[in-house]
N, C-alpha and C. Protein backbone atom coordinates (compact mmCIF):
# COMPACT_ATOMS: atom_id res chain seq x y z
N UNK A 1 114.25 98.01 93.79
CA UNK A 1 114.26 99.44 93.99
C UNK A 1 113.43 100.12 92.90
N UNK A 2 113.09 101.13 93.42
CA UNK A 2 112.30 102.19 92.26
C UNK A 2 112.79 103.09 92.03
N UNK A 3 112.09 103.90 90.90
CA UNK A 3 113.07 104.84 89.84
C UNK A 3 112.86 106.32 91.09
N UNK A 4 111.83 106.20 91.88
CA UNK A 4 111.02 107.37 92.42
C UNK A 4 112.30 107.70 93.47
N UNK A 5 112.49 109.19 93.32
CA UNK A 5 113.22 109.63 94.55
C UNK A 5 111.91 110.49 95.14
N UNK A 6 112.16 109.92 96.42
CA UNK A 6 110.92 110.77 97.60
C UNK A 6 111.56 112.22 98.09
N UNK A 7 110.81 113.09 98.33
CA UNK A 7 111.56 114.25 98.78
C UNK A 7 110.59 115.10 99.92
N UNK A 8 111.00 115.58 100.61
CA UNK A 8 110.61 116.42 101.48
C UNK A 8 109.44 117.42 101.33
N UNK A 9 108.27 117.89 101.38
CA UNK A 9 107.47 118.99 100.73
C UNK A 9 107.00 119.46 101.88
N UNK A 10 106.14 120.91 101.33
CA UNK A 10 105.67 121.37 102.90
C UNK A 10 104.07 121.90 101.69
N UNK A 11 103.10 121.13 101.65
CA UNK A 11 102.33 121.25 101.37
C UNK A 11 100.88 121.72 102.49
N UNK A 12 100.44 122.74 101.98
CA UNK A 12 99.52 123.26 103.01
C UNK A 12 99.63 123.25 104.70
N UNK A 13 100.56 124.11 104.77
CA UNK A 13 101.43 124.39 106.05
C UNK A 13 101.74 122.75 107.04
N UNK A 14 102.25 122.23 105.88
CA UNK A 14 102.18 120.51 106.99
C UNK A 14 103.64 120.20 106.12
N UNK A 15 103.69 118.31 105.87
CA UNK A 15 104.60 117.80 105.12
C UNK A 15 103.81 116.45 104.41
N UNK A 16 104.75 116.31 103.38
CA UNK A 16 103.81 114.62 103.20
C UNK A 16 105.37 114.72 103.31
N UNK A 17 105.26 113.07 103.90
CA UNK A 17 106.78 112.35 104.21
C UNK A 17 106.47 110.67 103.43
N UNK A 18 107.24 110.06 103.25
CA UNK A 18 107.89 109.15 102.58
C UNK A 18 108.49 108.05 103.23
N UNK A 19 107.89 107.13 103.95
CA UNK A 19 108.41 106.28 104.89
C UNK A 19 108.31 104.59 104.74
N UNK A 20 109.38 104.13 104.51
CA UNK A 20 109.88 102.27 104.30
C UNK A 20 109.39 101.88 105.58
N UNK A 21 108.59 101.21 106.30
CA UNK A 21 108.39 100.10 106.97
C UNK A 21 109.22 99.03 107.19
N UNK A 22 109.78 98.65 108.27
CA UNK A 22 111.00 97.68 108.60
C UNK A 22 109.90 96.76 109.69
N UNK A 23 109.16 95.36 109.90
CA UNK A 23 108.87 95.09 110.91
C UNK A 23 109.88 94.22 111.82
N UNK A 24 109.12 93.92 112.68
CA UNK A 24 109.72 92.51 113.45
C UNK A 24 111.02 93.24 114.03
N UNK A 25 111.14 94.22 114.30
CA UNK A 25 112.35 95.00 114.89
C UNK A 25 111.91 94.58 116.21
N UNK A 26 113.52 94.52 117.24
CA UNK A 26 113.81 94.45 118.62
C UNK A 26 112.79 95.99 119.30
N UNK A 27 112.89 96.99 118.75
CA UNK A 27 112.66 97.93 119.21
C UNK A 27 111.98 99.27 117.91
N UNK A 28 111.54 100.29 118.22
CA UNK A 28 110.79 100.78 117.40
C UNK A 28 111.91 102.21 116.92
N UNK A 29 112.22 102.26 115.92
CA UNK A 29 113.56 103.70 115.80
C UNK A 29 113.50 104.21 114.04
N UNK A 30 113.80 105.54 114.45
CA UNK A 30 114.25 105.49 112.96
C UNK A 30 115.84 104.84 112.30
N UNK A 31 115.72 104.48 111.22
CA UNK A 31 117.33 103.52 111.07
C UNK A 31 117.46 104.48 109.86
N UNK A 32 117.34 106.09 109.41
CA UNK A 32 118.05 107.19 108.53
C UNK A 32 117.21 106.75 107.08
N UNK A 33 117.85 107.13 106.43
CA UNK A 33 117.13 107.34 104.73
C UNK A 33 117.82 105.84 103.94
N UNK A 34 116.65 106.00 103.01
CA UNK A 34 116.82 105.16 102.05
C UNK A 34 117.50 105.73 101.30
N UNK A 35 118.33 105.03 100.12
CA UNK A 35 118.62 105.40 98.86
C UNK A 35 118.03 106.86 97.93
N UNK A 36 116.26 106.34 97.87
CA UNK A 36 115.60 107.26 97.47
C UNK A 36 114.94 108.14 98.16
N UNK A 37 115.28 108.43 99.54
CA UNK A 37 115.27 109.87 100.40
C UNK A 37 114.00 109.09 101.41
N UNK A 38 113.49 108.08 100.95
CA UNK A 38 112.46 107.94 102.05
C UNK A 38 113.25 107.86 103.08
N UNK A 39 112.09 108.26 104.54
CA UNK A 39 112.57 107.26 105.38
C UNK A 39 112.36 106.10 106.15
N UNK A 40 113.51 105.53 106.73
CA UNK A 40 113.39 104.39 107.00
C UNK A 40 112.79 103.82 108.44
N UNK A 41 111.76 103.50 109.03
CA UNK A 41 111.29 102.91 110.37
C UNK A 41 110.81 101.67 110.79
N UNK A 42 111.98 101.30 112.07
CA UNK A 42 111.83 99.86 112.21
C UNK A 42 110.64 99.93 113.18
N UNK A 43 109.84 99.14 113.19
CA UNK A 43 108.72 98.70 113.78
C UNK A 43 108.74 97.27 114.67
N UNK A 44 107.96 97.81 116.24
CA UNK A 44 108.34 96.06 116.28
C UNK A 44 106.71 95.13 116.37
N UNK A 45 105.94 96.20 115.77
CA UNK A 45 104.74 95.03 115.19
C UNK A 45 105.03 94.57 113.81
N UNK A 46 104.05 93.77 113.20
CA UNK A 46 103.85 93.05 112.14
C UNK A 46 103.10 92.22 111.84
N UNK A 47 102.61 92.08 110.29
CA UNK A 47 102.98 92.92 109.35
C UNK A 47 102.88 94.20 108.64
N UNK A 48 103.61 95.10 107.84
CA UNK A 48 104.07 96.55 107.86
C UNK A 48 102.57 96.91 107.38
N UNK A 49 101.31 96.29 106.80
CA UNK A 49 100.12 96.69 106.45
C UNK A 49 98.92 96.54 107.65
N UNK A 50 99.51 96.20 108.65
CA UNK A 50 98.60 95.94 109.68
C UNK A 50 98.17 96.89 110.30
N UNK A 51 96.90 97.05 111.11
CA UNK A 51 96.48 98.01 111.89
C UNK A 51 97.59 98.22 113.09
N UNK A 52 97.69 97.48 113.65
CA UNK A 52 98.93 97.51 114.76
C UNK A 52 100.19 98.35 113.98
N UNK A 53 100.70 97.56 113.36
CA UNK A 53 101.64 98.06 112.42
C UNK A 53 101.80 99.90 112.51
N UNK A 54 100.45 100.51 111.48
CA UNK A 54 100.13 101.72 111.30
C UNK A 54 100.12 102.19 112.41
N UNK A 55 99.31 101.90 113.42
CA UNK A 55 99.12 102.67 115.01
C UNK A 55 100.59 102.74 115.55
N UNK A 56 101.36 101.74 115.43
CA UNK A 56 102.60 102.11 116.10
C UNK A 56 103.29 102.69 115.57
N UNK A 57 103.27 102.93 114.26
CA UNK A 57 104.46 104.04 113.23
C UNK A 57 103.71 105.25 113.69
N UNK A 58 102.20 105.89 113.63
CA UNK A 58 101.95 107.12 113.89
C UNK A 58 102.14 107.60 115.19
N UNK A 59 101.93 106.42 116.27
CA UNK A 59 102.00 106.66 117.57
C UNK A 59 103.65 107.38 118.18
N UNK A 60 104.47 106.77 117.32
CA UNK A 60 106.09 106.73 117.23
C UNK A 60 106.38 108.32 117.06
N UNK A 61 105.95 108.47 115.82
CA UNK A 61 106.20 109.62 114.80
C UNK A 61 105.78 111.10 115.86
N UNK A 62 104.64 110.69 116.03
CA UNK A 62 104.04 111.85 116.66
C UNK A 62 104.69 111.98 118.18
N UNK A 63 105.00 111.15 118.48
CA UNK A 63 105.71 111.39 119.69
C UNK A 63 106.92 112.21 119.67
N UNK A 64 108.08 111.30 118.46
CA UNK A 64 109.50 112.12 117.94
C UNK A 64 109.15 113.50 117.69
N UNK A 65 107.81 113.70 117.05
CA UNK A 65 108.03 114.91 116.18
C UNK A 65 106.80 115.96 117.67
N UNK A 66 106.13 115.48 118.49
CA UNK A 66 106.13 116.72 119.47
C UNK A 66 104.27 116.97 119.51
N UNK A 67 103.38 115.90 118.41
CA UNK A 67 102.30 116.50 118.17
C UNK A 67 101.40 115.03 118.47
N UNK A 68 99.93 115.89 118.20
CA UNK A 68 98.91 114.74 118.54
C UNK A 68 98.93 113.94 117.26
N UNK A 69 98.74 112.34 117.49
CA UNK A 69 98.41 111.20 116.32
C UNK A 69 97.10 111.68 115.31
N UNK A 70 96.51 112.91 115.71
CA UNK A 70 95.91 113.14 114.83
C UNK A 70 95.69 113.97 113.72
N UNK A 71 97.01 114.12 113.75
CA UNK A 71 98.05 115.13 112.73
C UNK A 71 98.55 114.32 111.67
N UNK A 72 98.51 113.35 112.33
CA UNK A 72 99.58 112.24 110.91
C UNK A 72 98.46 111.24 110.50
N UNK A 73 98.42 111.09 109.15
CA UNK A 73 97.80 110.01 108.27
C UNK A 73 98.40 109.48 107.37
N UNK A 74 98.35 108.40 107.56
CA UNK A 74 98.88 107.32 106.11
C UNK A 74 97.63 107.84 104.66
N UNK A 75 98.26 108.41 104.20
CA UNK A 75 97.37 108.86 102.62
C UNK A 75 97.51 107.90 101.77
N UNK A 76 98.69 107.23 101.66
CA UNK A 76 98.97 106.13 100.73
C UNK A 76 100.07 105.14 101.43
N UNK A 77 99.51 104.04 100.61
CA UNK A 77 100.56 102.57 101.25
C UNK A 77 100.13 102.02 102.73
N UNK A 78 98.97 102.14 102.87
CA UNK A 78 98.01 101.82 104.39
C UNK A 78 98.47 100.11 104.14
N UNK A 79 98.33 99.54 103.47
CA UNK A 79 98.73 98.49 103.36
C UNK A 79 100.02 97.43 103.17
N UNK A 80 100.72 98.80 103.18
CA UNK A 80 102.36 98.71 102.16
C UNK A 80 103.40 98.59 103.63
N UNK A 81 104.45 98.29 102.69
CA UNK A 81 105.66 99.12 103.58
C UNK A 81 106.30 100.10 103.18
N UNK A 82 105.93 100.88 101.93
CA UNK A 82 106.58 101.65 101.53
C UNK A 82 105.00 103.15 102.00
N UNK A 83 104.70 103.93 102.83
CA UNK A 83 104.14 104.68 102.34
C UNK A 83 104.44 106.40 102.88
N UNK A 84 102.94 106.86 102.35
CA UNK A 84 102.89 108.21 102.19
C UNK A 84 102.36 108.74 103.45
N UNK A 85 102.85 109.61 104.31
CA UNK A 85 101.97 109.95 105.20
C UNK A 85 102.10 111.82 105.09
N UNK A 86 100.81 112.59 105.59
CA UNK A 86 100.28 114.00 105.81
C UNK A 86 100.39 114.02 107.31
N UNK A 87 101.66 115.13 107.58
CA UNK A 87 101.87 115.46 108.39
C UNK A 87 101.62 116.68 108.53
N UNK A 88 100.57 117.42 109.82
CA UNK A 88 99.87 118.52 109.64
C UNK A 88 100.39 119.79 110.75
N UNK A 89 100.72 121.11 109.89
CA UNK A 89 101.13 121.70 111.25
C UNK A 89 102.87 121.17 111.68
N UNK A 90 103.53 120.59 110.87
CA UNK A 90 104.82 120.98 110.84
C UNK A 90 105.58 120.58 109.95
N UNK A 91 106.61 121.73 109.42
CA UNK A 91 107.72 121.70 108.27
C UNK A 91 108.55 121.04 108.00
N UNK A 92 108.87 120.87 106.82
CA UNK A 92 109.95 119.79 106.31
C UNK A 92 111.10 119.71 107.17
N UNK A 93 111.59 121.12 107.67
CA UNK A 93 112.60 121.72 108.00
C UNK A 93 112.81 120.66 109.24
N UNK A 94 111.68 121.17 110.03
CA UNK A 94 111.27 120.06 111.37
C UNK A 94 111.27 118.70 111.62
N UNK A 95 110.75 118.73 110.64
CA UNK A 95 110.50 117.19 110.69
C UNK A 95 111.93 116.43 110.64
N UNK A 96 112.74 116.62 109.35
CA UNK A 96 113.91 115.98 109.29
C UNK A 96 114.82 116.40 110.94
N UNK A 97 114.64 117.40 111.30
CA UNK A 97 115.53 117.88 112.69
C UNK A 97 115.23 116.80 113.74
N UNK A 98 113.74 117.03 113.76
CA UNK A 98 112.86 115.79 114.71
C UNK A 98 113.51 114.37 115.33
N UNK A 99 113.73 114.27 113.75
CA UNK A 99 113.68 113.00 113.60
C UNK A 99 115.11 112.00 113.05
N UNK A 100 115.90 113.72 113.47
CA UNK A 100 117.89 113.76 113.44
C UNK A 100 118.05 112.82 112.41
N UNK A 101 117.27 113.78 110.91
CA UNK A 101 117.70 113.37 109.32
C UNK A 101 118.46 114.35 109.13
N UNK A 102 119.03 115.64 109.40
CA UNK A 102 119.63 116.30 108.94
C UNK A 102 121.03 116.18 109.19
C-alpha cells in the first residue's frame, strides 16, 4: 500500500479520477473504493497495462458515466494498474453518483 490518499478534484470543468485495475475478472464492474479513495475496476482483459486492457476501462467508464471515450484519458499509469485518468466535461459530484460511489 501507499502513503497517497487519492481524492476526487474537478479540475478545469472535468475530474482527474484515481483508478486500481483488477484484471482477469468474470465480467467488467466497478468493485467500490480502495482504502486510499481510489477506485476500484475489475476488467476482464489482461494485462492491466495493455492496450486492450485501457480500451476496455475507458470504453466501460464512459459508458457508466453517459459520455464519448473521448473525454477520458489515462494521463498517468498507461502502463500500471494503479492510474490517473482526465475526465472531461463532468464533476466529481457525478462521477462518484455515476458510478454509485456515493
Amino acid at each position: 500500500m501507499t502513503d497517497r490518499s487519492y481524492k476526487f478534484t474537478d479540475p478545469r470543468a472535468g475530474t482527474a479520477l484515481g483508478v486500481r485495475v483488477v484484471t482477469r475478472s468474470s465480467t467488467t464492474e466497478i468493485a467500490g473504493k480502495t482504502d486510499e479513495g481510489t477506485v476500484k475496476v475489475r476488467l476482464i482483459a489482461s494485462p492491466a497495462g495493455s492496450t486492450e486492457a485501457n480500451e476496455e476501462l475507458i470504453e466501460f467508464l464512459a459508458q457508466k458515466l453517459g459520455i464519448d471515450t473521448k473525454k477520458i484519458e489515462i494521463v498517468a499509469g498507461i502502463d500500471k494498474s494503479d492510474k490517473i485518468l482526465s475526465i472531461e466535461g463532468v464533476s466529481s459530484t457525478d462521477v462518484e453518483a455515476k458510478l454509485g460511489l456515493v
